[in-house]
C-alpha atoms as a PDB file:
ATOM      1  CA  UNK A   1       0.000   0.000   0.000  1.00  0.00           C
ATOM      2  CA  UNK A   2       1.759   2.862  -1.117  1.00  0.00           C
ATOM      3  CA  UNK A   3      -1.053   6.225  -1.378  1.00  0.00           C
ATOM      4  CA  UNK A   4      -2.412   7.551   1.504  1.00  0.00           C
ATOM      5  CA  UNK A   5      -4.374   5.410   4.362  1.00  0.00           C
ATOM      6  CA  UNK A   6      -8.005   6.214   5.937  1.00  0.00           C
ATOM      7  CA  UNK A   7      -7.344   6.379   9.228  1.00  0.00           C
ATOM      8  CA  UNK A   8      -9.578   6.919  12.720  1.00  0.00           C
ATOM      9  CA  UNK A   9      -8.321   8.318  15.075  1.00  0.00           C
ATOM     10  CA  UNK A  10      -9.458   6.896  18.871  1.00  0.00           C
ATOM     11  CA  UNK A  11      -8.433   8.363  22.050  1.00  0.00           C
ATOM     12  CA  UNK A  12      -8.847  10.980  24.382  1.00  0.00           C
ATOM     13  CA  UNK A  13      -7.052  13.998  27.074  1.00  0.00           C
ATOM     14  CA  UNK A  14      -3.590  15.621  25.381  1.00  0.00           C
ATOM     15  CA  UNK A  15      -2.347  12.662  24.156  1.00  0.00           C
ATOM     16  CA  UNK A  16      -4.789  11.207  21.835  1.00  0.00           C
ATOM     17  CA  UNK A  17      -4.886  15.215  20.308  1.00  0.00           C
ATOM     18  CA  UNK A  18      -1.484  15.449  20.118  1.00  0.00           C
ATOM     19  CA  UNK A  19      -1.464  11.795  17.882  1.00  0.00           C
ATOM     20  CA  UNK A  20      -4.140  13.485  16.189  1.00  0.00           C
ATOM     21  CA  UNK A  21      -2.512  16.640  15.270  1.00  0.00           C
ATOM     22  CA  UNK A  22       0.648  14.874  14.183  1.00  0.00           C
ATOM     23  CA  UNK A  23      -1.242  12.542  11.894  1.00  0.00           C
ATOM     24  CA  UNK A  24      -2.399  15.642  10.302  1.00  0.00           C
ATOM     25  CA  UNK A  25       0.391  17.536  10.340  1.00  0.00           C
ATOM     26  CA  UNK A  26       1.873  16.258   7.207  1.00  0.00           C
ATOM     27  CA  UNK A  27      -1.264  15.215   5.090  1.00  0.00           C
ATOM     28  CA  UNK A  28       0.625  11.813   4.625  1.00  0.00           C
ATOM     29  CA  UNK A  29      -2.611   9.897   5.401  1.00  0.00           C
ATOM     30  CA  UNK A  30      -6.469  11.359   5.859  1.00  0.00           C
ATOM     31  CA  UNK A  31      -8.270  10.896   8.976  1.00  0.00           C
ATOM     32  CA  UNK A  32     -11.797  10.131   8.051  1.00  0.00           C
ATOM     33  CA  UNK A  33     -13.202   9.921  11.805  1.00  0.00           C
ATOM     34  CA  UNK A  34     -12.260  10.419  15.558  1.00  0.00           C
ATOM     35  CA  UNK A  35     -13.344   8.023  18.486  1.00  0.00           C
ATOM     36  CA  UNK A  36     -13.496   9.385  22.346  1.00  0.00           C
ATOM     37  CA  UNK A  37     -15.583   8.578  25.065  1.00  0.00           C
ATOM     38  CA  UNK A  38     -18.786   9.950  26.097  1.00  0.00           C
ATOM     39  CA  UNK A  39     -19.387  13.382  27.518  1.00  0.00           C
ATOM     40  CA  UNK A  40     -19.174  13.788  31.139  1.00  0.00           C
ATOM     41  CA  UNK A  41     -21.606  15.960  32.970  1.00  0.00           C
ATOM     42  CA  UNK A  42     -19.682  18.609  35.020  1.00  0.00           C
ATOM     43  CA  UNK A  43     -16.246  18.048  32.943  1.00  0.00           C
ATOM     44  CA  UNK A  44     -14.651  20.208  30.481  1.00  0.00           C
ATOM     45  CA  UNK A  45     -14.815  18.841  27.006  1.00  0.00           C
ATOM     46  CA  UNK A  46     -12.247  16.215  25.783  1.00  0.00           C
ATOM     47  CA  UNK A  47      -9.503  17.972  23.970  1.00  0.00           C
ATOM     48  CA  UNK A  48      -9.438  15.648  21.185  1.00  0.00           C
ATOM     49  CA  UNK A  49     -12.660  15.958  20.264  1.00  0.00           C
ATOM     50  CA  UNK A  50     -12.791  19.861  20.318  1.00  0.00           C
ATOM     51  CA  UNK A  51      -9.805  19.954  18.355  1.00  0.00           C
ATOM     52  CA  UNK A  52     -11.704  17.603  16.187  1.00  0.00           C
ATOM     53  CA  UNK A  53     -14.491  19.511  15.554  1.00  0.00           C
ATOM     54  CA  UNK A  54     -12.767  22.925  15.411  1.00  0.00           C
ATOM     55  CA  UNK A  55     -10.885  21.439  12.236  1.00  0.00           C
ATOM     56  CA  UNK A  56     -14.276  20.000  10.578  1.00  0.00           C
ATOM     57  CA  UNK A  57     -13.996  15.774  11.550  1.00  0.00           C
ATOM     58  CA  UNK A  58     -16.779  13.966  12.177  1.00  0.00           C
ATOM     59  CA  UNK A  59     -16.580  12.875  15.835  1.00  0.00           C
ATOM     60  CA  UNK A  60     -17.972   9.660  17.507  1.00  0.00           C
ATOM     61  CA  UNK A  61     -19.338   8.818  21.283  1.00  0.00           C
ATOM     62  CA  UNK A  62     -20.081   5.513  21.724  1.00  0.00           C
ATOM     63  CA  UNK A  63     -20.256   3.860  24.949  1.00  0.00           C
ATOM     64  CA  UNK A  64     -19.429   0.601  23.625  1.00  0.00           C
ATOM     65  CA  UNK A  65     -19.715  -0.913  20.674  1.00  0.00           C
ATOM     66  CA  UNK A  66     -22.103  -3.885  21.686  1.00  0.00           C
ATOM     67  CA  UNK A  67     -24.922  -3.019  18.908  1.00  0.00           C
ATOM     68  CA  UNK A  68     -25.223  -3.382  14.898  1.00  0.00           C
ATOM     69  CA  UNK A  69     -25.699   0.366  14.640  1.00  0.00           C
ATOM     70  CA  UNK A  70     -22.445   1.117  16.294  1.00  0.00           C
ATOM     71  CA  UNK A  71     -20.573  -1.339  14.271  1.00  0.00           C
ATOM     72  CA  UNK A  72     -22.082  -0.045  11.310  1.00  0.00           C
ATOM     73  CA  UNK A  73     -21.207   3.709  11.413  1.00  0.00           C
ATOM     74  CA  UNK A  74     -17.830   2.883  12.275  1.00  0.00           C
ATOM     75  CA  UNK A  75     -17.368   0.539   8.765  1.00  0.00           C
ATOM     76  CA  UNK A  76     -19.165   3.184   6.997  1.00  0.00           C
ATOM     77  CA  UNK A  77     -15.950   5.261   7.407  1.00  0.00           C
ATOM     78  CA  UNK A  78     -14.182   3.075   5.108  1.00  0.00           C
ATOM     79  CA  UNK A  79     -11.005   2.533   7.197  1.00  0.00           C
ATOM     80  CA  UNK A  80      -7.948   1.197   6.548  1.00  0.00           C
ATOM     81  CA  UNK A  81      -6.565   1.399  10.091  1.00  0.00           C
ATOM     82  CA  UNK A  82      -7.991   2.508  13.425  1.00  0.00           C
ATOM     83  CA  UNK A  83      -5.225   3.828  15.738  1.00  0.00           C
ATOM     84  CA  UNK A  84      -5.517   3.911  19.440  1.00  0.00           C
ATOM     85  CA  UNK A  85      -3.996   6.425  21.600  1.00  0.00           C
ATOM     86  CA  UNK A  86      -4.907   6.095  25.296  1.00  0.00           C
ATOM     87  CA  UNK A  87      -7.772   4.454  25.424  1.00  0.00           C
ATOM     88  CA  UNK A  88     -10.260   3.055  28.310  1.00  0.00           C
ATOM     89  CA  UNK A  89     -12.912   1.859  26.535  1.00  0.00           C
ATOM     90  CA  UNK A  90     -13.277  -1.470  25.906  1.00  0.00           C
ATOM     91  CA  UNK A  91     -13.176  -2.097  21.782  1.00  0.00           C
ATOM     92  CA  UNK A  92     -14.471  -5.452  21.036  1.00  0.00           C
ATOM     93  CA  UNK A  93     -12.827  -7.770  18.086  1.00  0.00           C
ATOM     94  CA  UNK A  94     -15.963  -6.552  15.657  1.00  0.00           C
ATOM     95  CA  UNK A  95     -14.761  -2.990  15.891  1.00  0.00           C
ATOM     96  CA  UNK A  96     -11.078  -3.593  16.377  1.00  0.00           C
ATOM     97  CA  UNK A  97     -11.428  -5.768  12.819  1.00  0.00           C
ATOM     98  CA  UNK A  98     -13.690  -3.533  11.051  1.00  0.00           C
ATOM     99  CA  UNK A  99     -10.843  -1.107   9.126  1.00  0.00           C
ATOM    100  CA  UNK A 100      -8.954  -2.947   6.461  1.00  0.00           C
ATOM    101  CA  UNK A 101      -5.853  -3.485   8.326  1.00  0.00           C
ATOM    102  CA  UNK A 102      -7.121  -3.396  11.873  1.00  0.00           C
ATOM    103  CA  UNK A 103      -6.178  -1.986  14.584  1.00  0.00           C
ATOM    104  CA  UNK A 104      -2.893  -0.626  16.739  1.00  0.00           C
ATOM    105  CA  UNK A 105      -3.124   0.582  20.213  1.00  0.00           C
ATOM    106  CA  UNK A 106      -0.134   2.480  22.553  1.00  0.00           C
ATOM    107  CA  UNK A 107       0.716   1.087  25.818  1.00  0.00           C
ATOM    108  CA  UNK A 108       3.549   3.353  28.042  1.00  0.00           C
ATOM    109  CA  UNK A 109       5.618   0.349  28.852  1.00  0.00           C
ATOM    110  CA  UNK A 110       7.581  -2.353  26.790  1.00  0.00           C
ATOM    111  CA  UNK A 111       4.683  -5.244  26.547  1.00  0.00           C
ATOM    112  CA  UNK A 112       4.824  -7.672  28.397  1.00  0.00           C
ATOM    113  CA  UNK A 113       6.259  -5.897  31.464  1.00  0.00           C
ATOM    114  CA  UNK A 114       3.572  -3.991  33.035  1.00  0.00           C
ATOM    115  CA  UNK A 115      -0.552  -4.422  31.643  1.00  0.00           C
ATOM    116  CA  UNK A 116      -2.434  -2.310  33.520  1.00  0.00           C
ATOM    117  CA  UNK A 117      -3.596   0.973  33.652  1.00  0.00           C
ATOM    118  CA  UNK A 118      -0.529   2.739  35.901  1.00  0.00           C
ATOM    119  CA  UNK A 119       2.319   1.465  33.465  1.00  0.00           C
ATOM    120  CA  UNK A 120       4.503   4.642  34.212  1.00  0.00           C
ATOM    121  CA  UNK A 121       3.993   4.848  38.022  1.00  0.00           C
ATOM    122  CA  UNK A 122       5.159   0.696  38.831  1.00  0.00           C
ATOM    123  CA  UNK A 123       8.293   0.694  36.986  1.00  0.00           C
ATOM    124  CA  UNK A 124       9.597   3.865  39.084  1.00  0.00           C
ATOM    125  CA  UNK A 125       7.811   2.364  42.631  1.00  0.00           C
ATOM    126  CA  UNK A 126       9.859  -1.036  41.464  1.00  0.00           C
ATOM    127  CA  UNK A 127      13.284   1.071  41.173  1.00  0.00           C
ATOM    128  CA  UNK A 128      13.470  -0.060  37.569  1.00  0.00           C
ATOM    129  CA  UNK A 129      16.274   1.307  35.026  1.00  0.00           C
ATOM    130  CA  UNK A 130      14.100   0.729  31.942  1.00  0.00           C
ATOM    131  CA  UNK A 131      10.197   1.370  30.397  1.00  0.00           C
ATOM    132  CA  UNK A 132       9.624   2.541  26.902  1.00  0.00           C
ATOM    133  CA  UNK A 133       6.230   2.565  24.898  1.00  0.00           C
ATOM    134  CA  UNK A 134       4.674  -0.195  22.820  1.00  0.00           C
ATOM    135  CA  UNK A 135       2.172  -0.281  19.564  1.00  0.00           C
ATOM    136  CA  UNK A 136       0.839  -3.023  19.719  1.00  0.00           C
ATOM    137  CA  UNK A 137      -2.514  -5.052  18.036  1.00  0.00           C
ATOM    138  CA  UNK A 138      -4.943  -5.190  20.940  1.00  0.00           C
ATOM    139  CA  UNK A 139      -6.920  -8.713  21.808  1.00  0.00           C
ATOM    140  CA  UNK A 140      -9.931  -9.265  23.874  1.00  0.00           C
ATOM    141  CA  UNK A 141      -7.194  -9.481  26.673  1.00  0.00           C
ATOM    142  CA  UNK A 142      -5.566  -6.571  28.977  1.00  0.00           C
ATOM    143  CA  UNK A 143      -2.709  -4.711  26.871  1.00  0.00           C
ATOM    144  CA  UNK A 144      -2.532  -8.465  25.621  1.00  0.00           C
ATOM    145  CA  UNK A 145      -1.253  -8.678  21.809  1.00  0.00           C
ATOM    146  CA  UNK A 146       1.578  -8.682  19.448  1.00  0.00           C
ATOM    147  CA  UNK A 147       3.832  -5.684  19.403  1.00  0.00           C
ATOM    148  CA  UNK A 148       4.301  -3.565  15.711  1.00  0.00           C
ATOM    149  CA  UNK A 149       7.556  -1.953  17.315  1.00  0.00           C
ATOM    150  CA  UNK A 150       8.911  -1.008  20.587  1.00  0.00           C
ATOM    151  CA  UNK A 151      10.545   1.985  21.771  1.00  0.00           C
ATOM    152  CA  UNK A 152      12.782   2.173  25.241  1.00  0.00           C
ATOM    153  CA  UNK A 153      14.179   4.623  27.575  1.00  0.00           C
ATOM    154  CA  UNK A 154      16.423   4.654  30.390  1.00  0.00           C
ATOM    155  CA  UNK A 155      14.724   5.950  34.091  1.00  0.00           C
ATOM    156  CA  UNK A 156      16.865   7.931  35.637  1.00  0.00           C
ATOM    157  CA  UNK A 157      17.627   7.676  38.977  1.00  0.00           C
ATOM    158  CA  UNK A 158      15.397  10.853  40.116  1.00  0.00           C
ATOM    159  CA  UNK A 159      13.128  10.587  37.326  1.00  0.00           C
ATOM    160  CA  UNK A 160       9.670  11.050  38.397  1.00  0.00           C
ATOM    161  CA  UNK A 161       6.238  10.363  36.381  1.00  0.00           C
ATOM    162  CA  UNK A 162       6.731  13.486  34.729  1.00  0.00           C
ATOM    163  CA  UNK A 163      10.473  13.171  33.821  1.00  0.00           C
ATOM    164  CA  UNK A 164       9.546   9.509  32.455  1.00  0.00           C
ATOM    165  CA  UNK A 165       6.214   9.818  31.109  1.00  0.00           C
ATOM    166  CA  UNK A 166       6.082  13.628  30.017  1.00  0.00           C
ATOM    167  CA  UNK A 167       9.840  14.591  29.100  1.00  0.00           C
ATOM    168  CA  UNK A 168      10.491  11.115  27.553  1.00  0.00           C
ATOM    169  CA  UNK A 169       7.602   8.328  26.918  1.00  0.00           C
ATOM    170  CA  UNK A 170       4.955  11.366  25.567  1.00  0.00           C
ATOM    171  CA  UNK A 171       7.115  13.342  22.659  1.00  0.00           C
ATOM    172  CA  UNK A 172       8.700  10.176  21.542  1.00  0.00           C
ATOM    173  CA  UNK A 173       5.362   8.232  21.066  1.00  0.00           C
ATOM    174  CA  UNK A 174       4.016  11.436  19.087  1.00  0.00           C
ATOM    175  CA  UNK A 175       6.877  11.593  16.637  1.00  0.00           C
ATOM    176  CA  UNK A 176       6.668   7.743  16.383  1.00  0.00           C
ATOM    177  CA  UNK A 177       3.007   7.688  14.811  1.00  0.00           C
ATOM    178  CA  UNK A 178       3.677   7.935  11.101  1.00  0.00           C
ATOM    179  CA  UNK A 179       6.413   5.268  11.551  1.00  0.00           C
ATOM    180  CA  UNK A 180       3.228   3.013  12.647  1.00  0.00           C
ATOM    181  CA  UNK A 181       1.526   4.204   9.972  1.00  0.00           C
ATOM    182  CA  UNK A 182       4.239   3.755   7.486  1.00  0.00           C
ATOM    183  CA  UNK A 183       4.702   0.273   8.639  1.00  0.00           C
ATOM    184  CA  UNK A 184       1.322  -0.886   7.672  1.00  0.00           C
ATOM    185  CA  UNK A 185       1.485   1.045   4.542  1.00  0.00           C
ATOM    186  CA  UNK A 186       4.986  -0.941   3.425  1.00  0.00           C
ATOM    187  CA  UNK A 187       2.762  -4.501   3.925  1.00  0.00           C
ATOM    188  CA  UNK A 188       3.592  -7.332   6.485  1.00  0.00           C
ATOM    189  CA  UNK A 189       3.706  -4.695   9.501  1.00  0.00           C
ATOM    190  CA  UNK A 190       6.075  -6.753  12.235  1.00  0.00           C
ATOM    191  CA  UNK A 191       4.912  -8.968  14.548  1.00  0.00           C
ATOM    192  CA  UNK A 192       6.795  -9.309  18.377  1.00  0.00           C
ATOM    193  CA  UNK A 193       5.600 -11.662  19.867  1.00  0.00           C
ATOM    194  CA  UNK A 194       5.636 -11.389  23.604  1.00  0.00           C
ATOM    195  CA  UNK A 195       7.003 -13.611  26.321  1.00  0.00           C
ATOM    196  CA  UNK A 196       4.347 -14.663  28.719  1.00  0.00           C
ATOM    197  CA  UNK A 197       6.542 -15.464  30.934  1.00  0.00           C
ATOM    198  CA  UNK A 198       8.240 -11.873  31.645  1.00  0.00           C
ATOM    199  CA  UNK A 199       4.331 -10.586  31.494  1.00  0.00           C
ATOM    200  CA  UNK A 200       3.479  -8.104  34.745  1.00  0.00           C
ATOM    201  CA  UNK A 201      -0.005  -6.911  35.654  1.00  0.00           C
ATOM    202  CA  UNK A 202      -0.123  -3.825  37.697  1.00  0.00           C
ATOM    203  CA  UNK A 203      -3.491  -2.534  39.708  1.00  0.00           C
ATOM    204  CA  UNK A 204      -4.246   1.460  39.259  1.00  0.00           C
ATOM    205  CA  UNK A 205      -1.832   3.158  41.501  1.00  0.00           C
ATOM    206  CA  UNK A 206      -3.807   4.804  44.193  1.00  0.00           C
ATOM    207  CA  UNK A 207      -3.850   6.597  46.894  1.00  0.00           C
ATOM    208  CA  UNK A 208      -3.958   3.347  49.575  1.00  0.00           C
ATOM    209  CA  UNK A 209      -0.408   2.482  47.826  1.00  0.00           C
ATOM    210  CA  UNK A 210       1.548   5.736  47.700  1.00  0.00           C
ATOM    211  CA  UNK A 211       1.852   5.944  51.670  1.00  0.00           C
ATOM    212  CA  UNK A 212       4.961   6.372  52.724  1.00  0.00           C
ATOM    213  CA  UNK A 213       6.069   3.782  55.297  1.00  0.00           C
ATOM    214  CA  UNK A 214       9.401   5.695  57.064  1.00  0.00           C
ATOM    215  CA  UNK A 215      10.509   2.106  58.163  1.00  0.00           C
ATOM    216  CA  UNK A 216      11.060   0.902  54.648  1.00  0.00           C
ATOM    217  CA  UNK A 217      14.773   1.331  53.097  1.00  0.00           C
ATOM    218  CA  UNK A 218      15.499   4.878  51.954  1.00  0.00           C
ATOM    219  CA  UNK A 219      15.374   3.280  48.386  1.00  0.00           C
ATOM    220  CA  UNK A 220      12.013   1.961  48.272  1.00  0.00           C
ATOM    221  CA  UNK A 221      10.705   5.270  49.869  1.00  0.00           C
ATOM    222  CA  UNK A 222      12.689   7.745  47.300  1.00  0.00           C
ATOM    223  CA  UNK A 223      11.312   5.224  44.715  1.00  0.00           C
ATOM    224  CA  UNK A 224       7.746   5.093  46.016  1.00  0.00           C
ATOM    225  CA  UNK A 225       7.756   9.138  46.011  1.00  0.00           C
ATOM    226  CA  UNK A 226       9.414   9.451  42.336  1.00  0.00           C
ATOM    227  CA  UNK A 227       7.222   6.688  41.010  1.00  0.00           C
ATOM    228  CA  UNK A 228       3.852   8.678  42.699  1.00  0.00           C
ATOM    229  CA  UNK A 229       4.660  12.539  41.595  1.00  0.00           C
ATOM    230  CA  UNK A 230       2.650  14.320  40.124  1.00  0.00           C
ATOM    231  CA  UNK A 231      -0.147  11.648  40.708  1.00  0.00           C
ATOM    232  CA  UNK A 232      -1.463  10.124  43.024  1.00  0.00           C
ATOM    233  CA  UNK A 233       1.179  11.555  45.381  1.00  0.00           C
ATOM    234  CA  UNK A 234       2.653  10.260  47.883  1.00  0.00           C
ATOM    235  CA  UNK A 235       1.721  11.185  51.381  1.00  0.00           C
ATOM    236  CA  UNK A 236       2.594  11.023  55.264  1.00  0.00           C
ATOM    237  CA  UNK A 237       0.854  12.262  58.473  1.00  0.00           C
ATOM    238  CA  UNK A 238       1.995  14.576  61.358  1.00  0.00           C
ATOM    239  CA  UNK A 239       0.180  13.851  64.159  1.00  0.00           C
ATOM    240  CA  UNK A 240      -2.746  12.423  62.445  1.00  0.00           C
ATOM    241  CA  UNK A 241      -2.810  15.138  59.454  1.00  0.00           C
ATOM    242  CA  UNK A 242      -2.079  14.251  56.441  1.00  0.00           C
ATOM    243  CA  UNK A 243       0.826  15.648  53.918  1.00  0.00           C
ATOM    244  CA  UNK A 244       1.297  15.233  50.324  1.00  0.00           C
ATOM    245  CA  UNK A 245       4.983  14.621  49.441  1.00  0.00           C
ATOM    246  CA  UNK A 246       6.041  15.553  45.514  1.00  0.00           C
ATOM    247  CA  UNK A 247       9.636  17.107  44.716  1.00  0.00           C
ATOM    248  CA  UNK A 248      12.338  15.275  47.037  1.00  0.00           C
ATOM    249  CA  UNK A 249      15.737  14.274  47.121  1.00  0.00           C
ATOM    250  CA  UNK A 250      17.970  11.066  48.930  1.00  0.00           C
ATOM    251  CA  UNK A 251      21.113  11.947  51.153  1.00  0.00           C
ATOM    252  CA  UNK A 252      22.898  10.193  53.374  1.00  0.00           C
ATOM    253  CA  UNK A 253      22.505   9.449  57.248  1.00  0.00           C
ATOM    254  CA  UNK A 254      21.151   7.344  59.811  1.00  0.00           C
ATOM    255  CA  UNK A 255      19.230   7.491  62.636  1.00  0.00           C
ATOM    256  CA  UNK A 256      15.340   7.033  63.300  1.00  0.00           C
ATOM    257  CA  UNK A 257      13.216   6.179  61.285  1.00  0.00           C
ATOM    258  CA  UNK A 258      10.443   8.999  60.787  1.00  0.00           C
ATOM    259  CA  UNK A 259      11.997  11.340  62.402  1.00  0.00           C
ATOM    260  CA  UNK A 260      12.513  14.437  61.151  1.00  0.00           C
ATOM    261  CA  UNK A 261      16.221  15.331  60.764  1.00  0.00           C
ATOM    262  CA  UNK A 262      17.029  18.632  59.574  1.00  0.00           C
ATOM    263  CA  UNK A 263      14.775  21.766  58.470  1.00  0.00           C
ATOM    264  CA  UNK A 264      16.551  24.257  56.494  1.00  0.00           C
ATOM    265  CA  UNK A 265      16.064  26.316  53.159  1.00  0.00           C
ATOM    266  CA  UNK A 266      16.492  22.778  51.659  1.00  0.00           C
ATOM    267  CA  UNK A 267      13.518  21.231  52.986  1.00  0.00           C
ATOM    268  CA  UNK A 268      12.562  19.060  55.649  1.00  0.00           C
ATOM    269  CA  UNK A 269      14.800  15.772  55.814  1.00  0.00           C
ATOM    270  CA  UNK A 270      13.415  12.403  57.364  1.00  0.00           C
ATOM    271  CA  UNK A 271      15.163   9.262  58.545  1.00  0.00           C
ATOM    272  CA  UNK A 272      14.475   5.976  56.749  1.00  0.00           C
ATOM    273  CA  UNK A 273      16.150   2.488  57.005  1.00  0.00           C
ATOM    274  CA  UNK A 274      19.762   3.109  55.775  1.00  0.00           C
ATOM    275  CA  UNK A 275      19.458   6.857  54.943  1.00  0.00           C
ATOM    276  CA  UNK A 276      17.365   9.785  54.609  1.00  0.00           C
ATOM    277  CA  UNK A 277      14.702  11.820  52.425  1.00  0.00           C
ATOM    278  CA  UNK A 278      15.126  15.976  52.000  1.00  0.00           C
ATOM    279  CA  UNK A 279      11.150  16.561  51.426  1.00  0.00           C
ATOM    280  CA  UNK A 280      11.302  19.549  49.187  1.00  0.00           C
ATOM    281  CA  UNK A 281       7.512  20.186  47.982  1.00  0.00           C
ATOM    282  CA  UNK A 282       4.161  19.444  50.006  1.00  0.00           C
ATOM    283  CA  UNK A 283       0.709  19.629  49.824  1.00  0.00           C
ATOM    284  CA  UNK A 284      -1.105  19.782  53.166  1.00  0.00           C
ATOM    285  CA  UNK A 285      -4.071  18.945  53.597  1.00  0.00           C
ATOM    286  CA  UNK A 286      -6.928  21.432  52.405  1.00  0.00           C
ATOM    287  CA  UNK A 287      -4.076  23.411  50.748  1.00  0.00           C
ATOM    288  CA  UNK A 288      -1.960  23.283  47.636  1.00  0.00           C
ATOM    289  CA  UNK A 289       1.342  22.622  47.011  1.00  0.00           C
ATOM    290  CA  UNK A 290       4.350  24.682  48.992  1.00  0.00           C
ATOM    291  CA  UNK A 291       7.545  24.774  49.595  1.00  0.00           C
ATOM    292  CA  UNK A 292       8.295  21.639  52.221  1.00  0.00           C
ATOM    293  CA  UNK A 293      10.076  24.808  54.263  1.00  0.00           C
ATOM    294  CA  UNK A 294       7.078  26.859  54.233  1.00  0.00           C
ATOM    295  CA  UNK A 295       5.368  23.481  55.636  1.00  0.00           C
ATOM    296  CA  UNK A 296       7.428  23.294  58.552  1.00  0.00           C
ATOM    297  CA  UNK A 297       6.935  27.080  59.343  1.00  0.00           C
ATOM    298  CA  UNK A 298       3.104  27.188  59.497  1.00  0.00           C
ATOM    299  CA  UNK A 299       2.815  23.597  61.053  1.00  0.00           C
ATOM    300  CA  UNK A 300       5.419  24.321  63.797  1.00  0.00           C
ATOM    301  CA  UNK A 301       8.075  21.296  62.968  1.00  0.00           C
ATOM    302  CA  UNK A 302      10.567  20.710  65.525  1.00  0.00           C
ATOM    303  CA  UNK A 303      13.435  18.824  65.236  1.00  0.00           C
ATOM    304  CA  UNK A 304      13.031  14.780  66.483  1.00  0.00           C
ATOM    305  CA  UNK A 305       9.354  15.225  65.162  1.00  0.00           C
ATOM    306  CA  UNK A 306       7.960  11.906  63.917  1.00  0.00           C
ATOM    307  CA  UNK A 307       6.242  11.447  61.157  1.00  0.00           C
ATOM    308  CA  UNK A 308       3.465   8.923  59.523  1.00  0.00           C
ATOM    309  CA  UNK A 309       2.663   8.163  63.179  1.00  0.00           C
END
């Protein structure tokens, strides 16, 4: 297949725009349609399908795709390939099947490692060195499928979410989407097959996991705290309140565990197993984020404080 594809476009928030508006950018291929989910009452609308209708494409809802009807207007759109870009709908193997060449979905991790819908946030909590991004042709099963092409990137060791997922994983999944497309239009699109036996499911990352346990080894805390920032966050209590923790930073030091350490223009530092945590931002409760020195000001922080007591 060598002249341009029909393409829809399914997907939602920044990301699935931002595929959008790259697939458009160089007229390469035409997108005939674009897929999101349903309105919801009392949120903003989707910015995928505003940009969508601001530049004149037809835009579809559906809630699933259980009935004829559904099925129907989606083959009228005479597809070649449907691409999915951060997606939470469920797409059934009708739909999926329905454009010529089927379909491709992204997944922020390298497939098998890491199903699930918090792909960025376990890696970091795990103190991996590695994620990446897959495209990959979806099945009935969760992120379960043969990979078109893989891309991977190193996690630093004080990336957070947004140095991994926003600085790295997002702009190099945009640029990749006309290699995806350019691999189906070249014929006999690659097919990497995954090892079950390396596969990972995750659960959402939620709040009930990103609490800090100050007994743990200073590793597993910093990681829990990178692999939680911007979202959920990771948080503590003093005295029963809780705290937020976002921007922070490991040094050196023993001591015990919880307490707090030092409080300088730096931050607030806390004792863990085998060394310590400078706290740097914080978001107490009913407030929004400040400076973690700010924090101990207006909460009245002493040295030999405990906290997550």
């Amino acid at each position: 297949m060598s002249d341009k594809m029909r393409l829809i476009v399914m997907g939602q928030q920044a990301f699935g725009k931002d595929v959008l508006a790259k697939l458009l950018d160089e007229g390469r291929d035409d997108v005939v349609a674009v897929y999101c989910e349903p309105d919801r009452e009392g949120k903003p609308v989707d910015p995928i399908k505003e940009y969508a209708l601001q530049i004149g494409l037809p835009v579809q809802q559906p809630a699933n795709f259980d009935d004829q009807k559904t099925l129907d207007t989606l083959a009228s759109y005479e597809a070649d390939l449907m691409i999915m870009a951060f997606v939470n709908v469920f797409v059934p193997q009708a739909a999926r099947d329905t454009p010529k060449l089927g379909s491709i979905c992204f997944h922020p991790s390298l497939l098998p490692l890491h199903r699930g819908p918090s792909a960025v946030n376990w890696p970091i909590i795990m103190g991996a060195t590695k994620s990446g991004f897959s495209w990959f042709y979806p099945s009935d099963g969760l992120d379960e499928g043969d990979s078109l092409l893989q891309w991977e990137c190193d996690i630093g060791p004080d990336d957070t979410v947004i140095d991994l997922y926003f600085k790295k994983i997002y702009p190099a999944a945009i640029e990749s989407v006309h290699g995806v497309c350019d691999l189906f239009r070249a014929g006999n699109p690659p097919h990497i097959v995954p090892n079950e036996a390396q596969a990972s499911y995750e659960r959402r990352c939620v709040k009930k996991h990103a609490r800090v346990d100050w007994n743990k080894p200073v590793a597993q805390v910093y990681n829990l705290i990178r692999g939680t920032n911007p979202a959920p966050g990771a948080w503590t209590t003093l005295n029963g309140t809780e705290v937020q923790v976002y921007d922070a930073a490991r040094v050196a030091g023993d001591g015990v565990s919880g307490k707090i350490i030092g409080i300088s223009d730096a931050g607030v530092t806390v004792q863990c197993v085998g060394g310590r945590i400078c706290l740097k931002r914080v978001r107490p409760a009913g407030e929004g984020k400040i400076s973690a020195t700010e924090w101990a000001a207006s909460a009245g922080l002493s040295l030999g404080d405990l906290l997550g007591t």
